[in-house]
PDB file of N, CA and C in Angstrom:
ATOM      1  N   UNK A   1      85.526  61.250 -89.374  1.00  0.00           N
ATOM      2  CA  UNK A   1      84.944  60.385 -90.377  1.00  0.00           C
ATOM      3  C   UNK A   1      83.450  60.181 -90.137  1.00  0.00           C
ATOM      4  N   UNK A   2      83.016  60.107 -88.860  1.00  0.00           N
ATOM      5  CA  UNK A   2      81.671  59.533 -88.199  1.00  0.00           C
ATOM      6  C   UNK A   2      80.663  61.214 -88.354  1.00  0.00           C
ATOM      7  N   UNK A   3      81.557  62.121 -88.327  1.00  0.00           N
ATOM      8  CA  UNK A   3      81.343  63.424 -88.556  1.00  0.00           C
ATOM      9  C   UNK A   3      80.617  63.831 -89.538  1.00  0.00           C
ATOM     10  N   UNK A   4      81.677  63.221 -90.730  1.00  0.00           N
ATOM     11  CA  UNK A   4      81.214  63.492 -92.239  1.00  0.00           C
ATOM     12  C   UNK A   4      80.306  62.595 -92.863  1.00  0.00           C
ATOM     13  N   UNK A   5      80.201  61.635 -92.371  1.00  0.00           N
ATOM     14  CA  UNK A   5      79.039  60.312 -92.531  1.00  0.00           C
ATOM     15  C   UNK A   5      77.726  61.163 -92.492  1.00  0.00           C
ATOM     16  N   UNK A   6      77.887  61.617 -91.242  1.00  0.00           N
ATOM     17  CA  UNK A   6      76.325  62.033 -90.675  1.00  0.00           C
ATOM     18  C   UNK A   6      76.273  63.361 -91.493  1.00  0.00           C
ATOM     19  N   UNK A   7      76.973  63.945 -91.866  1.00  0.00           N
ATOM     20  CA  UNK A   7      76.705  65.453 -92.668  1.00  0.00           C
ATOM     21  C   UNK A   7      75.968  64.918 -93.281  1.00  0.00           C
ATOM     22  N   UNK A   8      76.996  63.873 -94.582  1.00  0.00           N
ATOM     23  CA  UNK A   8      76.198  63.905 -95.525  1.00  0.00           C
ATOM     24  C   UNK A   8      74.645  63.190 -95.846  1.00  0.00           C
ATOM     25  N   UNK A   9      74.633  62.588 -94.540  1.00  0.00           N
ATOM     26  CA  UNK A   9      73.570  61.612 -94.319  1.00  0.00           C
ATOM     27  C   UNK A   9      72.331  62.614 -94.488  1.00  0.00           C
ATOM     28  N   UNK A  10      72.820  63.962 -92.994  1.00  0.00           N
ATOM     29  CA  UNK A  10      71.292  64.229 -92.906  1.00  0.00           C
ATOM     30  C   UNK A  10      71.483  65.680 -94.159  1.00  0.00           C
ATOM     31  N   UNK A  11      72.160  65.890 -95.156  1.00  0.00           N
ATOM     32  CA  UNK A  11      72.415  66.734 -96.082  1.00  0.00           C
ATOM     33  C   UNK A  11      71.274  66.087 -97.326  1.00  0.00           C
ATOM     34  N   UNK A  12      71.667  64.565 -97.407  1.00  0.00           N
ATOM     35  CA  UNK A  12      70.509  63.891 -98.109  1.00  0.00           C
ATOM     36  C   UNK A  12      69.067  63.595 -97.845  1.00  0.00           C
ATOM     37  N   UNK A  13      68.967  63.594 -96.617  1.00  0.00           N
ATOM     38  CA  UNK A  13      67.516  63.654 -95.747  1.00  0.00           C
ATOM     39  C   UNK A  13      67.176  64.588 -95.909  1.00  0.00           C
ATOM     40  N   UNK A  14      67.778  66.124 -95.949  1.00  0.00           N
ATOM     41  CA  UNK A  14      67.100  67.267 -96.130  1.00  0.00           C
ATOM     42  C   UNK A  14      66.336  67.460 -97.830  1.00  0.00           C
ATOM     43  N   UNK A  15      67.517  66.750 -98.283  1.00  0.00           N
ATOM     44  CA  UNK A  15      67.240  67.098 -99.631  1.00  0.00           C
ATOM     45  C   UNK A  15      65.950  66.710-100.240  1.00  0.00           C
ATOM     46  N   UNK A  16      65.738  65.169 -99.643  1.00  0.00           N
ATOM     47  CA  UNK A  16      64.754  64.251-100.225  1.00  0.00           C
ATOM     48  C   UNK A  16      63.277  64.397 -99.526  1.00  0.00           C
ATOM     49  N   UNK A  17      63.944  65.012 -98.018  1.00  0.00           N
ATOM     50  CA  UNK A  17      62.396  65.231 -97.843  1.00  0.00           C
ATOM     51  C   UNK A  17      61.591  66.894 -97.429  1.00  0.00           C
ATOM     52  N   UNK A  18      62.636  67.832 -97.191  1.00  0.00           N
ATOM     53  CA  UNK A  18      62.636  68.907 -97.039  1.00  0.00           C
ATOM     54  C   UNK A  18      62.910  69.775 -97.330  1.00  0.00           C
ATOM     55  N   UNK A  19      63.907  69.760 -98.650  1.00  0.00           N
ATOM     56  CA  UNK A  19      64.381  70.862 -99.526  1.00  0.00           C
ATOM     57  C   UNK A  19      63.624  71.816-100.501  1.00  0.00           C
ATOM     58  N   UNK A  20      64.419  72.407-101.220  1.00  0.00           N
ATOM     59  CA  UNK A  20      63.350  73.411-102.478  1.00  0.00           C
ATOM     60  C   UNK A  20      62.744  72.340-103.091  1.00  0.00           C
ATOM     61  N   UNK A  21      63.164  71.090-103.630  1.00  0.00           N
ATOM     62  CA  UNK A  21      62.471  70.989-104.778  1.00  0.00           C
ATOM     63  C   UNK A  21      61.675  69.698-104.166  1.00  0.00           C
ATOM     64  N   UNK A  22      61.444  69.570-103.167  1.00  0.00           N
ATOM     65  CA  UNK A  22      60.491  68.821-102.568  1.00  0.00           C
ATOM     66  C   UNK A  22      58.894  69.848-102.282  1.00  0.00           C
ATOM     67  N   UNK A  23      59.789  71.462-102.074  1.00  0.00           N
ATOM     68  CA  UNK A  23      58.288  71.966-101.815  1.00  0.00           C
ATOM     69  C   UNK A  23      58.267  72.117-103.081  1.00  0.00           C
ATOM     70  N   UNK A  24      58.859  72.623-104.475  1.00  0.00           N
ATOM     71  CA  UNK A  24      58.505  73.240-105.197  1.00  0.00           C
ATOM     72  C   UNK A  24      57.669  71.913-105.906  1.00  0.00           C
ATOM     73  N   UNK A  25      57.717  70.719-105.827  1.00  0.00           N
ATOM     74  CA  UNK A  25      57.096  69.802-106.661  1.00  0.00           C
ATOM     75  C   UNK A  25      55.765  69.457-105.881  1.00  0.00           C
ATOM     76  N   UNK A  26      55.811  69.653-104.292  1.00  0.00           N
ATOM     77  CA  UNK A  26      54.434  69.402-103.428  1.00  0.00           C
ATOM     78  C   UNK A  26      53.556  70.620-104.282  1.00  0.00           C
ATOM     79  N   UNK A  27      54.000  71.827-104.326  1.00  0.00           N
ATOM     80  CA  UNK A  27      53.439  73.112-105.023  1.00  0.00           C
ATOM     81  C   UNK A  27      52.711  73.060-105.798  1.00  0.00           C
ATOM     82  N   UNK A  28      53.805  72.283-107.037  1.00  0.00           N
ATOM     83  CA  UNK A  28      53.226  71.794-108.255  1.00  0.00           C
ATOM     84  C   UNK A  28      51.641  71.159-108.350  1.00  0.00           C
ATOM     85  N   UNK A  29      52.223  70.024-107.586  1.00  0.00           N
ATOM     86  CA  UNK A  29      51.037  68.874-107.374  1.00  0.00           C
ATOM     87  C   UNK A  29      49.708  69.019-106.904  1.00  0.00           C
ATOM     88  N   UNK A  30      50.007  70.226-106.048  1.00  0.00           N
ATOM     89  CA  UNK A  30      48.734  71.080-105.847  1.00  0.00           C
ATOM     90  C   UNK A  30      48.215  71.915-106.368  1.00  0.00           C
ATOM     91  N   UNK A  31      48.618  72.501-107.368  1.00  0.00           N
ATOM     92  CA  UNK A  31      48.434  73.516-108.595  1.00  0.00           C
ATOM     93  C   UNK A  31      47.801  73.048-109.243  1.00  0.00           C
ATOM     94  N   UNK A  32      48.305  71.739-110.379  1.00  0.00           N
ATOM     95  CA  UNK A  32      47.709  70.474-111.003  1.00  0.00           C
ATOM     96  C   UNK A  32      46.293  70.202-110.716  1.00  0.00           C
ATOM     97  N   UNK A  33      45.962  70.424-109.682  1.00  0.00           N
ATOM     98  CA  UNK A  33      44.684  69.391-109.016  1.00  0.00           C
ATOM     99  C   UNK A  33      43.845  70.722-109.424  1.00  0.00           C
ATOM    100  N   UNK A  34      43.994  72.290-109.661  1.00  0.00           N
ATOM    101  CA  UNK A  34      43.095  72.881-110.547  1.00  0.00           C
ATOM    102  C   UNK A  34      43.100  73.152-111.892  1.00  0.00           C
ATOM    103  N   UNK A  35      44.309  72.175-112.529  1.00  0.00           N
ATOM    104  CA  UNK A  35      43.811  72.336-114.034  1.00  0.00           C
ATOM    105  C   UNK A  35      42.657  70.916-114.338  1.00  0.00           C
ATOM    106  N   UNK A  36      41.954  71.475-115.089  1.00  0.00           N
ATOM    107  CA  UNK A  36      40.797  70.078-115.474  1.00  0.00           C
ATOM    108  C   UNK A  36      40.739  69.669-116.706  1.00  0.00           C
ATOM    109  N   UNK A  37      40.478  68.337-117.014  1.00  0.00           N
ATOM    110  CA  UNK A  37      40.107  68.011-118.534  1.00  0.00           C
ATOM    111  C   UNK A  37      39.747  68.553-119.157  1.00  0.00           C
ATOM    112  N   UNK A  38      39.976  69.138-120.400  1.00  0.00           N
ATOM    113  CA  UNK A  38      38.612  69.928-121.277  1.00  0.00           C
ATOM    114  C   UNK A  38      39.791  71.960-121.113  1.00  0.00           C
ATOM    115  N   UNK A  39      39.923  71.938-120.602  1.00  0.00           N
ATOM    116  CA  UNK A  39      41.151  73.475-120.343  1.00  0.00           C
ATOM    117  C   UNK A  39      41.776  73.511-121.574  1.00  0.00           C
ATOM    118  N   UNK A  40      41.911  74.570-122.033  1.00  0.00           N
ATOM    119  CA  UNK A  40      42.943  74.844-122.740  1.00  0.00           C
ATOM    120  C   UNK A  40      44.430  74.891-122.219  1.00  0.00           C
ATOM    121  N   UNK A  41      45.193  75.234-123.292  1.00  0.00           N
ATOM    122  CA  UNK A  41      46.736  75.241-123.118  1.00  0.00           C
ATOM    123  C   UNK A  41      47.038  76.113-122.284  1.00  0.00           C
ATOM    124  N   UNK A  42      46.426  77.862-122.930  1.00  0.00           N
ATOM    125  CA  UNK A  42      46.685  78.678-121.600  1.00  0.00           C
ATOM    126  C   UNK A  42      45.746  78.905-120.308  1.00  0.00           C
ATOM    127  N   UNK A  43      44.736  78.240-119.970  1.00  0.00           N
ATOM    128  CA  UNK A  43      44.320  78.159-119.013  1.00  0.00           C
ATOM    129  C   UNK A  43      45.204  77.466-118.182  1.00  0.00           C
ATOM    130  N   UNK A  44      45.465  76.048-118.691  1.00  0.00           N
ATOM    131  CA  UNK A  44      46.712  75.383-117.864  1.00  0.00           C
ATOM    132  C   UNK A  44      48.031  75.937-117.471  1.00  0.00           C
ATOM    133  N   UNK A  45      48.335  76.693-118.484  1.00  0.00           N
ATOM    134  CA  UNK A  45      49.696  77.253-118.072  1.00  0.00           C
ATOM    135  C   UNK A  45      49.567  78.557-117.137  1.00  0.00           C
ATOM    136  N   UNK A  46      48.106  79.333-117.111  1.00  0.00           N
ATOM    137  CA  UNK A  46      48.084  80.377-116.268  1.00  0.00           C
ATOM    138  C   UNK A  46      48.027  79.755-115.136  1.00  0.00           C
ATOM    139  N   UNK A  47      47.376  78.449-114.914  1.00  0.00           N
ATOM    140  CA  UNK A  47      47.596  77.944-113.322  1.00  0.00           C
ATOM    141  C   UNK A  47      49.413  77.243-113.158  1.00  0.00           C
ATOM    142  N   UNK A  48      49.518  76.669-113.858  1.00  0.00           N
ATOM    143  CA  UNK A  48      51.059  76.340-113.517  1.00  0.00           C
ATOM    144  C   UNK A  48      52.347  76.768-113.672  1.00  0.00           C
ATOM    145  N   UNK A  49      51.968  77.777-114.617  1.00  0.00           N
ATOM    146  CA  UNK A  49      53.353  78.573-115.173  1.00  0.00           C
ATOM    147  C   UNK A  49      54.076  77.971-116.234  1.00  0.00           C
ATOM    148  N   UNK A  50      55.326  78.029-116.565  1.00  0.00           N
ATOM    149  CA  UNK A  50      56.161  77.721-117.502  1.00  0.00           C
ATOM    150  C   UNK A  50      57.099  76.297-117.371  1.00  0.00           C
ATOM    151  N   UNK A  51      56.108  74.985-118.287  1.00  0.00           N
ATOM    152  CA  UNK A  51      57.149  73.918-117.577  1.00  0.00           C
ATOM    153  C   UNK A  51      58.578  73.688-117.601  1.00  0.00           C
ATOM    154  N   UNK A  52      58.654  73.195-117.051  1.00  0.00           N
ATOM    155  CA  UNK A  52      60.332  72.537-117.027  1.00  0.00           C
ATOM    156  C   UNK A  52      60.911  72.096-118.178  1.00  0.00           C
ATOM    157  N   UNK A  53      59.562  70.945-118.846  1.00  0.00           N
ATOM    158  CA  UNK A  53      59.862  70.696-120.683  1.00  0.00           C
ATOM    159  C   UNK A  53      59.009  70.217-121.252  1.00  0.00           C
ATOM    160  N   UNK A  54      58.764  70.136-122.331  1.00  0.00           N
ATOM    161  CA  UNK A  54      57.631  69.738-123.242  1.00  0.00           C
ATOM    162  C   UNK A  54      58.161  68.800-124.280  1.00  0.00           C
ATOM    163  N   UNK A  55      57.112  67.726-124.493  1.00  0.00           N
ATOM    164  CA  UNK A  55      57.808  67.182-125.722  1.00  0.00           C
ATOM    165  C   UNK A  55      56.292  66.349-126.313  1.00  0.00           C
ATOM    166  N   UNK A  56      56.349  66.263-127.824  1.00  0.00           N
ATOM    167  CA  UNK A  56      55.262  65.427-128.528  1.00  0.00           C
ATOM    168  C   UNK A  56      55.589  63.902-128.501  1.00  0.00           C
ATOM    169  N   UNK A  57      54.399  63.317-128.411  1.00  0.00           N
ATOM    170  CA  UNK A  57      54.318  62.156-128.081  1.00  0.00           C
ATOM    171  C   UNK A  57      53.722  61.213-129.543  1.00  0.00           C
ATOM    172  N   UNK A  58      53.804  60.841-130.380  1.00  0.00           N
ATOM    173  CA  UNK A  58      53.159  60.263-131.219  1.00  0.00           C
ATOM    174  C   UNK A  58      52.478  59.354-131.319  1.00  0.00           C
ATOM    175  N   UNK A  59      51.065  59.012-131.556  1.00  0.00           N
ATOM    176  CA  UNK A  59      50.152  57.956-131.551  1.00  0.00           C
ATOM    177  C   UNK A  59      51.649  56.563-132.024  1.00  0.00           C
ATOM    178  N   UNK A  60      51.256  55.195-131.533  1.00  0.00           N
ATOM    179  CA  UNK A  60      51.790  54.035-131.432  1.00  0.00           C
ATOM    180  C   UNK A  60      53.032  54.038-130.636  1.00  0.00           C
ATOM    181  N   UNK A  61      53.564  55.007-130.226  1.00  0.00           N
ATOM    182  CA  UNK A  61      54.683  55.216-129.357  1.00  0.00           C
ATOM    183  C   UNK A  61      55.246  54.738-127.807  1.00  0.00           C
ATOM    184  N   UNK A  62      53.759  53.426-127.867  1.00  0.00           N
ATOM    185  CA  UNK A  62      53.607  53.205-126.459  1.00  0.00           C
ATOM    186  C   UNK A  62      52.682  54.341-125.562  1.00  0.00           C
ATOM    187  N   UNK A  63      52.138  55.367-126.172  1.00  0.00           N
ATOM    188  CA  UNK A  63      51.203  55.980-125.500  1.00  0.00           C
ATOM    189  C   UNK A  63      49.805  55.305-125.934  1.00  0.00           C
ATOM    190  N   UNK A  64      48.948  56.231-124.976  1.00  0.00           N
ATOM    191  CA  UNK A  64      47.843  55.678-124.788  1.00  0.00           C
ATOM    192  C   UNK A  64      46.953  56.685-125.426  1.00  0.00           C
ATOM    193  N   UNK A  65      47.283  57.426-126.665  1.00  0.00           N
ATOM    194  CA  UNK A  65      46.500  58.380-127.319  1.00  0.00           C
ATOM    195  C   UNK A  65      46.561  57.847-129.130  1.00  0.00           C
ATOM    196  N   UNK A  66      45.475  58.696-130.047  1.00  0.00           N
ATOM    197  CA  UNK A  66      45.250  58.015-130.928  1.00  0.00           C
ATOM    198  C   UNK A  66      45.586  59.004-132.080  1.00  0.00           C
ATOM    199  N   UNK A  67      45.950  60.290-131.441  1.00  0.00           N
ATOM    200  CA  UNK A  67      46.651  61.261-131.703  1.00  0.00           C
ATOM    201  C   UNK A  67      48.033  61.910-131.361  1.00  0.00           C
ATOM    202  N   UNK A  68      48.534  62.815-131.829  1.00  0.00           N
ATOM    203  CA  UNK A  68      49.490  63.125-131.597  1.00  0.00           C
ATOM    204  C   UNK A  68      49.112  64.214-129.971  1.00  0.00           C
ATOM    205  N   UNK A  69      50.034  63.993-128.974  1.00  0.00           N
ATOM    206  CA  UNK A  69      49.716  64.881-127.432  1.00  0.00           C
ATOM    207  C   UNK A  69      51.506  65.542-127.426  1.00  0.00           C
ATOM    208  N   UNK A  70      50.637  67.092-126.398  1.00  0.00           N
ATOM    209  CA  UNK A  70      51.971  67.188-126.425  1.00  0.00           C
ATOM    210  C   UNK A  70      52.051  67.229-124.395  1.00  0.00           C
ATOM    211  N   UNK A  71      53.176  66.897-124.134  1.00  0.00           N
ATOM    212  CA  UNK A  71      52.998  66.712-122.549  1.00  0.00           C
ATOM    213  C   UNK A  71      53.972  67.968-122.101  1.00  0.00           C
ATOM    214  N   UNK A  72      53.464  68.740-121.003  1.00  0.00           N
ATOM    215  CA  UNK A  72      54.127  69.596-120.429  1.00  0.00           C
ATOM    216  C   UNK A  72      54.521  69.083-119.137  1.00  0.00           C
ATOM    217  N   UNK A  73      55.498  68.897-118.644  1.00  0.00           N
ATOM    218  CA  UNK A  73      56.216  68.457-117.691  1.00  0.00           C
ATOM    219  C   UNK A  73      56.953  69.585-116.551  1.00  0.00           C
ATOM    220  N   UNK A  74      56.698  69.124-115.325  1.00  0.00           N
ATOM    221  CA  UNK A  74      56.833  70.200-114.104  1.00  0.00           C
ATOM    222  C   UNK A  74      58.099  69.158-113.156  1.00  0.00           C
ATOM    223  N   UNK A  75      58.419  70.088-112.461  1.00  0.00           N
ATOM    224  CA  UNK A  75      59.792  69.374-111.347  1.00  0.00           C
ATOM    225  C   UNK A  75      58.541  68.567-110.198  1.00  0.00           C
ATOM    226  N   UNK A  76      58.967  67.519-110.087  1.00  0.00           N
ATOM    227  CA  UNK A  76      58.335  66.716-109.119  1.00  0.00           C
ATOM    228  C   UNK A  76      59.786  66.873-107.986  1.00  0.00           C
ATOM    229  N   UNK A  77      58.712  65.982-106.510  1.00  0.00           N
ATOM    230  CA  UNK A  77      59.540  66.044-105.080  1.00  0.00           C
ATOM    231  C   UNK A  77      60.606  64.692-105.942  1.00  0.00           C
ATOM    232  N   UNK A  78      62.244  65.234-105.038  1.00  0.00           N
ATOM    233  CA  UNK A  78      62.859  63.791-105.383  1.00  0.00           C
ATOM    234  C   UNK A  78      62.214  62.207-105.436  1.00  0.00           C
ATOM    235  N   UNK A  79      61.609  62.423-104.392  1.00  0.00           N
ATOM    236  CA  UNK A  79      60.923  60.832-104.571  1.00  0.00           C
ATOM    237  C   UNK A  79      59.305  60.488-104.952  1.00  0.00           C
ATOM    238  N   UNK A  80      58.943  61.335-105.825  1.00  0.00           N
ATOM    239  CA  UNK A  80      57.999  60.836-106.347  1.00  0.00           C
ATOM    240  C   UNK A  80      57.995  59.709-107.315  1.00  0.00           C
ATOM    241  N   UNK A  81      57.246  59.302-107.535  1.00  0.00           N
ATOM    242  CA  UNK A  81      56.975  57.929-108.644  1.00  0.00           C
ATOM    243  C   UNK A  81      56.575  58.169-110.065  1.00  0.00           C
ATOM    244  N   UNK A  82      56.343  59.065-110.006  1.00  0.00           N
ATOM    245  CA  UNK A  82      55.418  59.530-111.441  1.00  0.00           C
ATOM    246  C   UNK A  82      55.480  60.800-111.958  1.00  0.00           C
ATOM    247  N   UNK A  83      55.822  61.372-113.292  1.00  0.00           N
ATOM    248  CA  UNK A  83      55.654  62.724-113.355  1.00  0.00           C
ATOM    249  C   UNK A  83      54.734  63.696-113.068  1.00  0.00           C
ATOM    250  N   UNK A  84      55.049  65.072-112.773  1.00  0.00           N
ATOM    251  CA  UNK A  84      53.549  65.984-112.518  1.00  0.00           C
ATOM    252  C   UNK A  84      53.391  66.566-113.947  1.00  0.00           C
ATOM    253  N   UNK A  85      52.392  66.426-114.629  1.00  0.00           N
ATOM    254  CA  UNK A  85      52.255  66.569-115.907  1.00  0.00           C
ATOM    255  C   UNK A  85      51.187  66.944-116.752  1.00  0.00           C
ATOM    256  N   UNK A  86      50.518  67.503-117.580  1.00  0.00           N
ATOM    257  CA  UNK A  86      49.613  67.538-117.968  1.00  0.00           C
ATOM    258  C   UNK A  86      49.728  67.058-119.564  1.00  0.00           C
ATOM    259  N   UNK A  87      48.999  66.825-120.140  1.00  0.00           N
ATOM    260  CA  UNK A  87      48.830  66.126-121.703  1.00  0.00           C
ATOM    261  C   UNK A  87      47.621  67.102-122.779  1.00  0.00           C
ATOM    262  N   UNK A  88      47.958  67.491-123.803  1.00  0.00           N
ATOM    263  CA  UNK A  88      47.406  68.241-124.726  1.00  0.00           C
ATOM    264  C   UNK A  88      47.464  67.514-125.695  1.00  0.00           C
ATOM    265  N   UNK A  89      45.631  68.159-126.468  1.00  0.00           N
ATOM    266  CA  UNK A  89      45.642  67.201-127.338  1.00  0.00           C
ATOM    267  C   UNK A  89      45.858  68.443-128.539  1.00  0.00           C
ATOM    268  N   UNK A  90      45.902  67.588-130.120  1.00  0.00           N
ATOM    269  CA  UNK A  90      46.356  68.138-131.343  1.00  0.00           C
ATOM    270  C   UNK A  90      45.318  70.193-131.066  1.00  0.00           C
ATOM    271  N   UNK A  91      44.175  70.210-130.602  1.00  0.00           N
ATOM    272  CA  UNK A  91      43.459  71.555-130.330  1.00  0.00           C
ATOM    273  C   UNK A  91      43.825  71.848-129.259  1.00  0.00           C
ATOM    274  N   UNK A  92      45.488  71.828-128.648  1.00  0.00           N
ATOM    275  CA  UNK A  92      45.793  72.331-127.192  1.00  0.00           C
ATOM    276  C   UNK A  92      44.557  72.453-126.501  1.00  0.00           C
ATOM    277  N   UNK A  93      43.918  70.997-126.154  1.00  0.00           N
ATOM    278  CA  UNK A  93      42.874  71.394-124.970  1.00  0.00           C
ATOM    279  C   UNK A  93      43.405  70.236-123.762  1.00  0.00           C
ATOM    280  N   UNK A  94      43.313  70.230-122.513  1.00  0.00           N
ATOM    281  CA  UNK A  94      43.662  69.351-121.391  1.00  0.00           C
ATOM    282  C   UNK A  94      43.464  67.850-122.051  1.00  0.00           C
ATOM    283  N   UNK A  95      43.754  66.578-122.252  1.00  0.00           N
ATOM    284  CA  UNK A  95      43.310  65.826-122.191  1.00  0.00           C
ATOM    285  C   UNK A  95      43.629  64.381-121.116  1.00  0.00           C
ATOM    286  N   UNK A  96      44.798  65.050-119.629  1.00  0.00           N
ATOM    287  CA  UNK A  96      45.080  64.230-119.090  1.00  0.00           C
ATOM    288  C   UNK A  96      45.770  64.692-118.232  1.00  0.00           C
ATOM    289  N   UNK A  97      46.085  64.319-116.851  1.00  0.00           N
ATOM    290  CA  UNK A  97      47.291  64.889-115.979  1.00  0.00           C
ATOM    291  C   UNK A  97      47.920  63.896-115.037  1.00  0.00           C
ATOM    292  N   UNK A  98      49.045  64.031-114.739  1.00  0.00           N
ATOM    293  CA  UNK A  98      49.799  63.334-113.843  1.00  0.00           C
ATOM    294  C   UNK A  98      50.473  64.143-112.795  1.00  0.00           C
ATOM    295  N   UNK A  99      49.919  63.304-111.518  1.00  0.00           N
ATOM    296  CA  UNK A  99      49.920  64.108-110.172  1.00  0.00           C
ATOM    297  C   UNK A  99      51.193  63.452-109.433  1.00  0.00           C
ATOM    298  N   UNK A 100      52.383  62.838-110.095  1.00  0.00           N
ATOM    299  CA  UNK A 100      53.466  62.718-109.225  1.00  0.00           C
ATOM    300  C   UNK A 100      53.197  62.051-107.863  1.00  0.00           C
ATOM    301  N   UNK A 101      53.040  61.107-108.011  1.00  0.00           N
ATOM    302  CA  UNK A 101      52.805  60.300-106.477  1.00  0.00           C
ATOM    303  C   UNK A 101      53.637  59.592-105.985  1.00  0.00           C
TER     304      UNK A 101
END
């Protein structure tokens, strides 16, 4: 029993702090930090690749744009706080990013 406790204990420790998708979202987050404001769509996507998902955001929606954005979204580490993300505006150009912290 004390056996299987600890499996799954350090099975979850691996996961959260040492697994794939802990590097693949550290990856990310460092990728991110060379797309810049002002980039286009495929400049951004030649540095990050193909996100995870995309979705439009509509002005009054509780966002903080006055236009319609569309956000491309990447796998963050399990315990990050925040998405890794970038934000496009209506002329697919950069207008924002989120570094998953």
């Amino acid at each position: 029993m004390v056996l299987g406790i600890l499996a799954v204990a350090g099975f979850i420790y691996y996961t959260l702090t040492t697994g794939p998708q802990v590097y693949e979202g550290m990856h990310n987050s460092e990728k991110l930090r060379q797309v810049k404001i002002g980039m286009t769509r495929q400049q951004a996507i030649t540095i990050m690749g193909p996100p995870l998902s995309k979705r439009v955001l509509l002005p009054g929606l509780g966002g903080a744009y006055n236009t319609p954005v569309t956000i491309y979204n990447y796998r963050t580490s399990p315990l990050a706080s925040d998405a890794i993300a970038f934000v496009l505006d209506p002329d697919s150009i950069v207008v924002g990013t989120s570094h998953g912290k």
